[in-house]
PDB file of N, CA and C in Angstrom:
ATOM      1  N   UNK A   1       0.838  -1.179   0.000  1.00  0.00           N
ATOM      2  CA  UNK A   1       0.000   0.000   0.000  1.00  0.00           C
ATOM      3  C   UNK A   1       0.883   1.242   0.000  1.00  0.00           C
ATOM      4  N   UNK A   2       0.727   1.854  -0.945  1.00  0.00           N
ATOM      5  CA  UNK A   2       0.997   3.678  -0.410  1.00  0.00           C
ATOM      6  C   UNK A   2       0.905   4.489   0.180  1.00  0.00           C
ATOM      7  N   UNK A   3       2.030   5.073   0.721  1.00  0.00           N
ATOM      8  CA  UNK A   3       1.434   6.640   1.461  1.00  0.00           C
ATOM      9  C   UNK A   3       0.471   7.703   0.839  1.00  0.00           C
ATOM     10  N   UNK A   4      -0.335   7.727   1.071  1.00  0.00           N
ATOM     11  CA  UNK A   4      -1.562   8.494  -0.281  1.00  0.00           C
ATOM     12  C   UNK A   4      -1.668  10.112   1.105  1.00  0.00           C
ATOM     13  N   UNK A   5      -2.050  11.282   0.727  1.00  0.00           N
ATOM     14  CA  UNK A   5      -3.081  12.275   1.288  1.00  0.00           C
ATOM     15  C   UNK A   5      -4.437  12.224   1.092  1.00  0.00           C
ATOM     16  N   UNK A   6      -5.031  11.577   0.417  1.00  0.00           N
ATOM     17  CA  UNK A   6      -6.137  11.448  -0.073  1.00  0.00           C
ATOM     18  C   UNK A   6      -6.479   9.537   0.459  1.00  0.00           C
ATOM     19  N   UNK A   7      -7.371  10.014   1.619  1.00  0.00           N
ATOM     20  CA  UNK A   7      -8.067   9.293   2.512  1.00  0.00           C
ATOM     21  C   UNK A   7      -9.008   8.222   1.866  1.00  0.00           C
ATOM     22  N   UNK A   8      -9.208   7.028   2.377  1.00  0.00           N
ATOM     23  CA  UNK A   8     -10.325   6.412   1.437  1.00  0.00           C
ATOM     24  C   UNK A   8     -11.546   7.087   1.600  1.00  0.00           C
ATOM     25  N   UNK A   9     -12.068   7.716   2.690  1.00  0.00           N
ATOM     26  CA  UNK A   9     -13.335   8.497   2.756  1.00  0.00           C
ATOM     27  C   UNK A   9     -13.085   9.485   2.009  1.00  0.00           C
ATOM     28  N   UNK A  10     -12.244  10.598   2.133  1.00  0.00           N
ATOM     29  CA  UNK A  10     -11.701  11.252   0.898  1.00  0.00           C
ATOM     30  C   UNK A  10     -11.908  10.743  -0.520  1.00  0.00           C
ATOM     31  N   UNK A  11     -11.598   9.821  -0.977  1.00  0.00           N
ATOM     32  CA  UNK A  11     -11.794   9.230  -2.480  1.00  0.00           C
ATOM     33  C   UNK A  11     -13.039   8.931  -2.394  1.00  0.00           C
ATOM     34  N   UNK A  12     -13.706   8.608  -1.700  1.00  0.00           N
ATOM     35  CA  UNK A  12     -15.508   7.693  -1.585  1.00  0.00           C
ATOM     36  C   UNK A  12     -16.199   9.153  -2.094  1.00  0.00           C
ATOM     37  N   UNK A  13     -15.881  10.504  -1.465  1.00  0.00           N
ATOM     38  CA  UNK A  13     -16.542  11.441  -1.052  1.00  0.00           C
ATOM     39  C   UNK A  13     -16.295  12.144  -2.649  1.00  0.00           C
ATOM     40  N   UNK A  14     -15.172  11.973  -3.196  1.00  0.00           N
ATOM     41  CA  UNK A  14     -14.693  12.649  -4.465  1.00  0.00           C
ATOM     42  C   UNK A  14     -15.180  11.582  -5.522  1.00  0.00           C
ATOM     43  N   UNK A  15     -14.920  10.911  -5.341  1.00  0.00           N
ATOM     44  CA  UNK A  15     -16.410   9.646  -6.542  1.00  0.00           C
ATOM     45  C   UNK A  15     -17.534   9.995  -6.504  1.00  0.00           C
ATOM     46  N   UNK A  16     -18.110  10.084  -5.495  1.00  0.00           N
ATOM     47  CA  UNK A  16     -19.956  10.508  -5.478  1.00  0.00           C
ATOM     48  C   UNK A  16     -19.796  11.393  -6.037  1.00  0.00           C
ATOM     49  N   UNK A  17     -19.082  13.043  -5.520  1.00  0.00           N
ATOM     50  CA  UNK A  17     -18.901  13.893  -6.535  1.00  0.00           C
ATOM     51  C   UNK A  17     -19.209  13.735  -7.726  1.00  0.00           C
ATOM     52  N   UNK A  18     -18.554  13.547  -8.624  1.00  0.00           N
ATOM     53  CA  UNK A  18     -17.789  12.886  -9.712  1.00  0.00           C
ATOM     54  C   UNK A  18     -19.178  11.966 -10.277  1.00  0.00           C
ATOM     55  N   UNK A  19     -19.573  11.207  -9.944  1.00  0.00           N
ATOM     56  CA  UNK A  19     -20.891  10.819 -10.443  1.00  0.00           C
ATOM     57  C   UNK A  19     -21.983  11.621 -10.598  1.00  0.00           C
ATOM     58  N   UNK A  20     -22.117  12.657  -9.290  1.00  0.00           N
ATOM     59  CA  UNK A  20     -23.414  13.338  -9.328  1.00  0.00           C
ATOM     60  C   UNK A  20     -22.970  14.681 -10.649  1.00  0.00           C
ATOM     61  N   UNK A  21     -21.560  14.715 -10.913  1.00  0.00           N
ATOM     62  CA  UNK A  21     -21.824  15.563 -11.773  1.00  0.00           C
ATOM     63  C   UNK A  21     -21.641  15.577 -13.163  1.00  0.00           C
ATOM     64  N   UNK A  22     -21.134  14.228 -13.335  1.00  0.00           N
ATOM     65  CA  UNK A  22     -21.129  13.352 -14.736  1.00  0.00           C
ATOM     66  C   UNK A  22     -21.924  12.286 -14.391  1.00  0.00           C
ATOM     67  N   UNK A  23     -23.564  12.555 -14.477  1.00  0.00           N
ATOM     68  CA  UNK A  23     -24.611  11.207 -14.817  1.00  0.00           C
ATOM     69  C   UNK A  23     -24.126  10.407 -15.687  1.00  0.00           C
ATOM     70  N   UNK A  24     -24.981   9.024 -15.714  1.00  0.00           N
ATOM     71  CA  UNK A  24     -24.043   7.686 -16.484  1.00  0.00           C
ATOM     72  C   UNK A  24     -25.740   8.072 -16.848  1.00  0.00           C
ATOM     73  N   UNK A  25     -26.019   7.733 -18.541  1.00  0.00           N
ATOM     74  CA  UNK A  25     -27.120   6.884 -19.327  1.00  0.00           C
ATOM     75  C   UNK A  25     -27.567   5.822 -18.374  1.00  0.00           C
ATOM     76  N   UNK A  26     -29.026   5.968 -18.712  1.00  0.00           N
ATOM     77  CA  UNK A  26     -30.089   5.156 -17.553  1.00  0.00           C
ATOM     78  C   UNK A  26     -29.926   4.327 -16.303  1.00  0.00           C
ATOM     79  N   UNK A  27     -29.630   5.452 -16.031  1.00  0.00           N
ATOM     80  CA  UNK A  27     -29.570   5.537 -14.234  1.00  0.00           C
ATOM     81  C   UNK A  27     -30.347   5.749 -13.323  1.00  0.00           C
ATOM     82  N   UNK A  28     -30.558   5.348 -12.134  1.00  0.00           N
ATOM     83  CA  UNK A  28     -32.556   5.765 -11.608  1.00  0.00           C
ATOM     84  C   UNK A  28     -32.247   6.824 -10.943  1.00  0.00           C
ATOM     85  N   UNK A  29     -30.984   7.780 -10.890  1.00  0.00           N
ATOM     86  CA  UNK A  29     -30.987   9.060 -10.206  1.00  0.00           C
ATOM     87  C   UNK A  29     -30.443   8.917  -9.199  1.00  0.00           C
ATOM     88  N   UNK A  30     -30.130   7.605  -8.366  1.00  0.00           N
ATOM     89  CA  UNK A  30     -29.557   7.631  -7.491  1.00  0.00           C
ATOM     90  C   UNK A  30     -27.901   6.847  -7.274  1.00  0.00           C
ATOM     91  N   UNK A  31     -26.949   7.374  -8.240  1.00  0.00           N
ATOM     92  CA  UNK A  31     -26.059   7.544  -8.639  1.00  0.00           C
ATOM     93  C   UNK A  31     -24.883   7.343  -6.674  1.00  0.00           C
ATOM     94  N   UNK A  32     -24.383   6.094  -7.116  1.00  0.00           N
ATOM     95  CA  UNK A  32     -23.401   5.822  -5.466  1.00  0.00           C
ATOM     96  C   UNK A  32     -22.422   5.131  -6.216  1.00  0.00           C
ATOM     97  N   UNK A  33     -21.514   4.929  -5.081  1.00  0.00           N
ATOM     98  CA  UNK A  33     -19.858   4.457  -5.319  1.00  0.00           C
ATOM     99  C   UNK A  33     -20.433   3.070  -4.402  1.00  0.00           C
ATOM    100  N   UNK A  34     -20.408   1.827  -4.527  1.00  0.00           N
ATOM    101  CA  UNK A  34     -20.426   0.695  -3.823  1.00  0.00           C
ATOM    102  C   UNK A  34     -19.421  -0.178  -3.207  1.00  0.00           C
ATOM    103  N   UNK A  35     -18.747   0.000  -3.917  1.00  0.00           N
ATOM    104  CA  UNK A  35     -17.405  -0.299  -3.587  1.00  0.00           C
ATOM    105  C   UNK A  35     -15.894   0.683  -3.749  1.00  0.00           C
ATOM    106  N   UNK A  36     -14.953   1.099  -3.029  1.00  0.00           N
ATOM    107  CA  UNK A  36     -13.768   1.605  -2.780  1.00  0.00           C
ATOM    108  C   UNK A  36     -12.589   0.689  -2.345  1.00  0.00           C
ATOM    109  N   UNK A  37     -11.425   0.300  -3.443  1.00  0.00           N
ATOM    110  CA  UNK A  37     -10.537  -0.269  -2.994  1.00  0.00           C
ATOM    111  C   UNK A  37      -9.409   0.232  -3.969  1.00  0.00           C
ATOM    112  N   UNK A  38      -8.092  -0.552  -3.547  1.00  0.00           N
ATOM    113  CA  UNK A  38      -6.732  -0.277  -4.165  1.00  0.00           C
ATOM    114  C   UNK A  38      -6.323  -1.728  -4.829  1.00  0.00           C
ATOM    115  N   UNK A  39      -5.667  -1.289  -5.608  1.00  0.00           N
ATOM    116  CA  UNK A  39      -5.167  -2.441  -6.830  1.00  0.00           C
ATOM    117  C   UNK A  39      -4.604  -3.931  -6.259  1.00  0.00           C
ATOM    118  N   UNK A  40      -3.817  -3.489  -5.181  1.00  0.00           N
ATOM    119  CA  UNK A  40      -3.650  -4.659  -4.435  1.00  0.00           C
ATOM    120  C   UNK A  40      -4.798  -5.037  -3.682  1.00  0.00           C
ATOM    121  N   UNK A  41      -5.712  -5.157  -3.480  1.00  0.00           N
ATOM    122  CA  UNK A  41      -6.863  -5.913  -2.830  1.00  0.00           C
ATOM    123  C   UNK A  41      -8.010  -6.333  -3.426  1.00  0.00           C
ATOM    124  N   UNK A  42      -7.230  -6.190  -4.782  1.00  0.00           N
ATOM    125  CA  UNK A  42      -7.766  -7.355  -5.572  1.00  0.00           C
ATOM    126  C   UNK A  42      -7.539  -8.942  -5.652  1.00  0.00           C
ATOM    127  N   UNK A  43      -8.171 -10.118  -5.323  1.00  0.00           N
ATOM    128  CA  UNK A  43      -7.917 -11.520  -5.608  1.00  0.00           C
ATOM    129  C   UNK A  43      -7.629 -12.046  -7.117  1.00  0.00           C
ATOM    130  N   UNK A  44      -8.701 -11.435  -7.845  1.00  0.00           N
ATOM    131  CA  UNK A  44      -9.035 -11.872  -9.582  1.00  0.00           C
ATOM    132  C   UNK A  44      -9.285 -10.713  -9.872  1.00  0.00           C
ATOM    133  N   UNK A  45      -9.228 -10.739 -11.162  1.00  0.00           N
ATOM    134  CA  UNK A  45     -10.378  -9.862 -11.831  1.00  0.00           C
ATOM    135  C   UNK A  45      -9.846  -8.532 -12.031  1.00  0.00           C
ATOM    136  N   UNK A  46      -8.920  -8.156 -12.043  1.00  0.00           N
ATOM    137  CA  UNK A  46      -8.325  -6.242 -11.741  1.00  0.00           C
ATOM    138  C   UNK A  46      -8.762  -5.729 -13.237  1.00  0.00           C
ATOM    139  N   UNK A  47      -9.423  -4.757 -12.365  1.00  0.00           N
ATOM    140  CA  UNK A  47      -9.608  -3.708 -13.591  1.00  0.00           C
ATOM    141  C   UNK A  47      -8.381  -3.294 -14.612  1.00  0.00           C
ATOM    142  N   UNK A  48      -8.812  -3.274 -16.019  1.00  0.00           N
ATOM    143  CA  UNK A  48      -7.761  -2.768 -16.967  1.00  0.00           C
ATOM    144  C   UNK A  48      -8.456  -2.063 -17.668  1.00  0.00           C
ATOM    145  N   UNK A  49      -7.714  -0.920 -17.587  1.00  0.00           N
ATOM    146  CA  UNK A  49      -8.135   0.550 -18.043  1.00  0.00           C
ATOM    147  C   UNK A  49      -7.053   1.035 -19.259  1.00  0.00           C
ATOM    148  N   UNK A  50      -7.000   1.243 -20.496  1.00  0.00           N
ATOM    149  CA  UNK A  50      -6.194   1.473 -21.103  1.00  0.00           C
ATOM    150  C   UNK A  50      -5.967   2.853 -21.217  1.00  0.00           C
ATOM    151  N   UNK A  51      -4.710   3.182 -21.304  1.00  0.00           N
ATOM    152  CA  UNK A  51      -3.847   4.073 -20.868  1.00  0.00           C
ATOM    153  C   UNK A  51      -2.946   4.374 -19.402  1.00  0.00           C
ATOM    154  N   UNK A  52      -3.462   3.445 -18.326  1.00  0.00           N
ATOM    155  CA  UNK A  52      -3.110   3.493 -17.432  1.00  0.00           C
ATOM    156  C   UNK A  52      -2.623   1.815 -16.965  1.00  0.00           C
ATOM    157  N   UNK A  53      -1.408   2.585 -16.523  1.00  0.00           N
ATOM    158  CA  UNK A  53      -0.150   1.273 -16.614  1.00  0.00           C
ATOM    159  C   UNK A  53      -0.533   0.803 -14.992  1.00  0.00           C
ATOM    160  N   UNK A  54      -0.499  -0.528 -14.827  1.00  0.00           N
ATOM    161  CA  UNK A  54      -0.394  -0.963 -13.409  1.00  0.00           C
ATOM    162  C   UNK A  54      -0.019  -0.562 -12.423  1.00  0.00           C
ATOM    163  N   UNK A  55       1.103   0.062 -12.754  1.00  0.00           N
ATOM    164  CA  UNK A  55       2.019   1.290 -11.870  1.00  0.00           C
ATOM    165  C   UNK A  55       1.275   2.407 -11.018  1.00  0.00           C
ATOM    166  N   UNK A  56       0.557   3.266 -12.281  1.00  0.00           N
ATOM    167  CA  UNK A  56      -0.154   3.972 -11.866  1.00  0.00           C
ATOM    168  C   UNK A  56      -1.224   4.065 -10.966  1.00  0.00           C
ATOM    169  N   UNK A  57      -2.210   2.199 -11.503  1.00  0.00           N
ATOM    170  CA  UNK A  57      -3.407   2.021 -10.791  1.00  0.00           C
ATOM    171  C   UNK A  57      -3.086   2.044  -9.260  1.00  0.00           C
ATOM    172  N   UNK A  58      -1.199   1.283  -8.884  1.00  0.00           N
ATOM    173  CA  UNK A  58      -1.305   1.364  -7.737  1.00  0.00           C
ATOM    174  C   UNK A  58      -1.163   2.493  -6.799  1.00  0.00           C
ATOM    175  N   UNK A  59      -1.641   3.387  -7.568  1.00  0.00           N
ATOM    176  CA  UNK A  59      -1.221   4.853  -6.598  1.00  0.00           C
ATOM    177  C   UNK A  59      -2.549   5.471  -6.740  1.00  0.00           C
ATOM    178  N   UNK A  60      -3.972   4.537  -6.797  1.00  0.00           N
ATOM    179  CA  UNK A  60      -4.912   5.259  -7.016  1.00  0.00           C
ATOM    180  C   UNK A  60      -5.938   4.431  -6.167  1.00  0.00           C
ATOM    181  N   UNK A  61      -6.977   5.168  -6.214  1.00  0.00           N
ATOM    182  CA  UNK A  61      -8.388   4.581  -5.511  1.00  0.00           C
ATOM    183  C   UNK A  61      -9.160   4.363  -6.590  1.00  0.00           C
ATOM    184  N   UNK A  62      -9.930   2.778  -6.242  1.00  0.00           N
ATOM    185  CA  UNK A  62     -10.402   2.813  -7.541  1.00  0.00           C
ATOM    186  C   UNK A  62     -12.122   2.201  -6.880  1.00  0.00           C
ATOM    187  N   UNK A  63     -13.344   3.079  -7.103  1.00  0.00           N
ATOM    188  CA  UNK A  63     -14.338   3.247  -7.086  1.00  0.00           C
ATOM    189  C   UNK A  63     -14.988   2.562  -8.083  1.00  0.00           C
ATOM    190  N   UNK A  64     -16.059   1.678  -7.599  1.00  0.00           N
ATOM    191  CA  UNK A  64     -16.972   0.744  -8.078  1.00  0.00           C
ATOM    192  C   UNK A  64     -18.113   1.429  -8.191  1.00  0.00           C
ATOM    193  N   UNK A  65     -18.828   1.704  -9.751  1.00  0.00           N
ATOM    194  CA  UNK A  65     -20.272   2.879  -9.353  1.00  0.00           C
ATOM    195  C   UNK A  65     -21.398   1.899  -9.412  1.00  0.00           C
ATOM    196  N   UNK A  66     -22.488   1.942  -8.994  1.00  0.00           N
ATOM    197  CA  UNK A  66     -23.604   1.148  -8.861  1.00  0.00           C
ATOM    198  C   UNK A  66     -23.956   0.344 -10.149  1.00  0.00           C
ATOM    199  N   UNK A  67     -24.683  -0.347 -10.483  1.00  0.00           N
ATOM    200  CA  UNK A  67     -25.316  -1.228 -11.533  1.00  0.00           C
ATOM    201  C   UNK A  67     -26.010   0.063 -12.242  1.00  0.00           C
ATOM    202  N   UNK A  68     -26.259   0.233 -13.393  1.00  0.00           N
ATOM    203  CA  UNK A  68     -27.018   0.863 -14.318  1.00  0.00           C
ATOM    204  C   UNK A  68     -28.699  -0.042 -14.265  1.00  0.00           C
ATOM    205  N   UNK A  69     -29.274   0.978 -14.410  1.00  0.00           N
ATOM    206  CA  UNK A  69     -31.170   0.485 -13.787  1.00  0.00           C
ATOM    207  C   UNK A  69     -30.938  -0.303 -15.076  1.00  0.00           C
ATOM    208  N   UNK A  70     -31.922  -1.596 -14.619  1.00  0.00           N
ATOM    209  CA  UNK A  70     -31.961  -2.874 -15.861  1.00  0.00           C
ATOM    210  C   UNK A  70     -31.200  -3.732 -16.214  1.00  0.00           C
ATOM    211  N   UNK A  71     -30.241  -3.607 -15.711  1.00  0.00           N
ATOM    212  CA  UNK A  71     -29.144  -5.037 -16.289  1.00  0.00           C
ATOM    213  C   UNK A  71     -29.109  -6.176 -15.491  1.00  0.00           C
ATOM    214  N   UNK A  72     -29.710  -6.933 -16.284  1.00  0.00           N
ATOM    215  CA  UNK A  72     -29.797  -8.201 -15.710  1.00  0.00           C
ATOM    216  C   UNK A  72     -28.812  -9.238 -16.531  1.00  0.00           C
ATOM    217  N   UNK A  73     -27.731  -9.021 -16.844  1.00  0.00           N
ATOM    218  CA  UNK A  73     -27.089  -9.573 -18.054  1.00  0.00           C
ATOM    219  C   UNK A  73     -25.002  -9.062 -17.317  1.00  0.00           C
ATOM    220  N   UNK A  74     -24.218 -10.007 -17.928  1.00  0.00           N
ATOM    221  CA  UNK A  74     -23.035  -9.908 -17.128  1.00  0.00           C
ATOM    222  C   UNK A  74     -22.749  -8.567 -18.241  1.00  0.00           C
ATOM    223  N   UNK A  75     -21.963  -7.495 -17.625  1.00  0.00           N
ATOM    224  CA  UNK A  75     -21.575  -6.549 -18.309  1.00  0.00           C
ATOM    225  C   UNK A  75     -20.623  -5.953 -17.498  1.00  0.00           C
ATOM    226  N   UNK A  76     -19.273  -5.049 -17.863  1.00  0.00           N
ATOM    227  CA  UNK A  76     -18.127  -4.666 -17.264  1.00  0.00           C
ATOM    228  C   UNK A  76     -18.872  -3.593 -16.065  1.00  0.00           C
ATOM    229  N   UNK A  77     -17.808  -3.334 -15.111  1.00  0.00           N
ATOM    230  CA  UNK A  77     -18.199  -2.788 -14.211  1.00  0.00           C
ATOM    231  C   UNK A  77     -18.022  -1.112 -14.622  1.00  0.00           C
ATOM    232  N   UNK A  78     -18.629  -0.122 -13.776  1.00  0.00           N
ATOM    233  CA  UNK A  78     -18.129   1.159 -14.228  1.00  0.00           C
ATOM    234  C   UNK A  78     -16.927   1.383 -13.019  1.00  0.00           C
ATOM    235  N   UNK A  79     -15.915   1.966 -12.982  1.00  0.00           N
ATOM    236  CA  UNK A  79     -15.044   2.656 -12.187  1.00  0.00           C
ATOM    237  C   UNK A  79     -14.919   3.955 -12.619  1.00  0.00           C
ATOM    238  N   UNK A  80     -14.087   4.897 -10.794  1.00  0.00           N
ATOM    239  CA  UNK A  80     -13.671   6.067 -10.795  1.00  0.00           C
ATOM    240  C   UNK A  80     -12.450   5.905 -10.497  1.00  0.00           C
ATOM    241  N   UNK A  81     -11.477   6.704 -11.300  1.00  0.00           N
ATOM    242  CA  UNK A  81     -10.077   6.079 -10.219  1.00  0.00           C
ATOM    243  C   UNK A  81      -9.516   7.345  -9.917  1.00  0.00           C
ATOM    244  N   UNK A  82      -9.215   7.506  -8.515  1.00  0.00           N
ATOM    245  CA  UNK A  82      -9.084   8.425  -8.115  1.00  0.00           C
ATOM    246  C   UNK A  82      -7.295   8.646  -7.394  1.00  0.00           C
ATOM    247  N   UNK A  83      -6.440   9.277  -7.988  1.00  0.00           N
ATOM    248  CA  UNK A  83      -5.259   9.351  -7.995  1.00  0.00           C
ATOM    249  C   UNK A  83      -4.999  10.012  -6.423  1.00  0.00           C
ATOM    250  N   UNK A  84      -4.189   9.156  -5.126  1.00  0.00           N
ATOM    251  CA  UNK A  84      -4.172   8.896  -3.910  1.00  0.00           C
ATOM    252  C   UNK A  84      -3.451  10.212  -3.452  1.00  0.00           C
ATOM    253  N   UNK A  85      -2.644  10.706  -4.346  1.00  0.00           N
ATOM    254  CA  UNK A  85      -1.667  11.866  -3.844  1.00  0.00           C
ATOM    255  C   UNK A  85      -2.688  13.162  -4.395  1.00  0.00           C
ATOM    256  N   UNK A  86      -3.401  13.097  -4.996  1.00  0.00           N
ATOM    257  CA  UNK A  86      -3.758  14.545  -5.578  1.00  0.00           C
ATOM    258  C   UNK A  86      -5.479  14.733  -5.431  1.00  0.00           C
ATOM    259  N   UNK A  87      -6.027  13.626  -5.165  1.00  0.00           N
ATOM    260  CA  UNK A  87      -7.540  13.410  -5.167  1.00  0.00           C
ATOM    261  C   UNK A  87      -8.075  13.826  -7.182  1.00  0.00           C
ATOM    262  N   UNK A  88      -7.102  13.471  -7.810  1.00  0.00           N
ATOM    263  CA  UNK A  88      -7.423  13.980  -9.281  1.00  0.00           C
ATOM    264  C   UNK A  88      -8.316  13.072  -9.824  1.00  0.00           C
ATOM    265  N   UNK A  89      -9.888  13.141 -10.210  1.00  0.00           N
ATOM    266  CA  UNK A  89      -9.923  11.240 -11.268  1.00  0.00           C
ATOM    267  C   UNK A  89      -9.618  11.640 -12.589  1.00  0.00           C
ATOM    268  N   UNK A  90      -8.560  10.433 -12.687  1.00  0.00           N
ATOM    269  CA  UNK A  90      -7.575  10.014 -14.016  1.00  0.00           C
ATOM    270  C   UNK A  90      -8.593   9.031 -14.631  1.00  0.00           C
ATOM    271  N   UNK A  91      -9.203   8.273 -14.395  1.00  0.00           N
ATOM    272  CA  UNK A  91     -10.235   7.656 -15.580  1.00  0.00           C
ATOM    273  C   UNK A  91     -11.807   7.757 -14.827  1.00  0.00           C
ATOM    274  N   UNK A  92     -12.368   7.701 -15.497  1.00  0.00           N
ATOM    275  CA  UNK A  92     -14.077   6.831 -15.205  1.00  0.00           C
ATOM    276  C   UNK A  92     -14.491   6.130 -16.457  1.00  0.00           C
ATOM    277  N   UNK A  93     -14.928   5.253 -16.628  1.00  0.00           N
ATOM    278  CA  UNK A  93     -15.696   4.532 -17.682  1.00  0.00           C
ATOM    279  C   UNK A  93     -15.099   2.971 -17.674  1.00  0.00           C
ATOM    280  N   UNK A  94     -15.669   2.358 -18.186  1.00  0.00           N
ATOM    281  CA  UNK A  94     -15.316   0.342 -18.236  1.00  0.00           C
ATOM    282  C   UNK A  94     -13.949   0.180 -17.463  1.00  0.00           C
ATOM    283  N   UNK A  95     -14.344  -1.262 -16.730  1.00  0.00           N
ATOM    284  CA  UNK A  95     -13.056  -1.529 -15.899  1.00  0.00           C
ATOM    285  C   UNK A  95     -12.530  -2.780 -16.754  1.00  0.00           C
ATOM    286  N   UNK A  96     -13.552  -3.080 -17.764  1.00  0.00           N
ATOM    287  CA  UNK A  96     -13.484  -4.136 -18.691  1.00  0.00           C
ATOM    288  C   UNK A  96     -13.101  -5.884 -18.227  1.00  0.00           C
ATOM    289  N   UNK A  97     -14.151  -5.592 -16.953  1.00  0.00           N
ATOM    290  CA  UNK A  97     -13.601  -7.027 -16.058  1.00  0.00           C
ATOM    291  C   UNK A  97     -14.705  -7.702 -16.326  1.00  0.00           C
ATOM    292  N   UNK A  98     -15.348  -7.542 -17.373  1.00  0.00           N
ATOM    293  CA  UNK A  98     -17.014  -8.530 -17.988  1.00  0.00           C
ATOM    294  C   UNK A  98     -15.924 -10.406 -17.695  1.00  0.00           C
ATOM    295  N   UNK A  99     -16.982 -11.021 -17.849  1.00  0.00           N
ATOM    296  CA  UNK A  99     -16.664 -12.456 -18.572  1.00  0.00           C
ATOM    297  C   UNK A  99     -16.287 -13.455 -17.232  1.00  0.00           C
TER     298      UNK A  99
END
């Protein structure tokens, strides 16, 4: 883990942000972060985000946004990733961990 300034409640608090002010397509309005973790506390499955090198992910918070209303069908997750030293988000959109 990293020395980060940017707190996990800090990153939770800057994701909701970040959602409430970039809505996702059919959403029921109530737009949340469900999950908050770091690259290492992953078992399987790590998000891959292109343009951003492993390196990077590990210096970031990476925010899980709720299910989109209606999907009943396996589909990639959405993430926020929120860079630990600066509270900056460097991506949002597919974590491309479908399948």
């Amino acid at each position: 883990m990293t020395v980060s300034s940017v707190t996990r409640q800090d990153a939770l608090r800057i994701a909701e942000e970040y959602l409430k002010a970039h809505p996702r397509p059919n959403c029921d309005g109530f737009e949340k972060v469900t999950t908050l973790t770091e690259l290492e506390e992953f078992k399987i499955r790590r998000p891959c985000v292109y343009g951003l090198t492993p390196q990077t992910l590990r210096r970031c918070w990476i925010a899980y946004a709720g299910r989109l209303v209606g999907y009943c069908m396996v589909a990639s997750s959405d993430i926020i990733v929120v860079a630990q030293r600066t509270g900056e988000v460097v991506f949002c959109g597919s974590a491309k961990d479908e399948g």
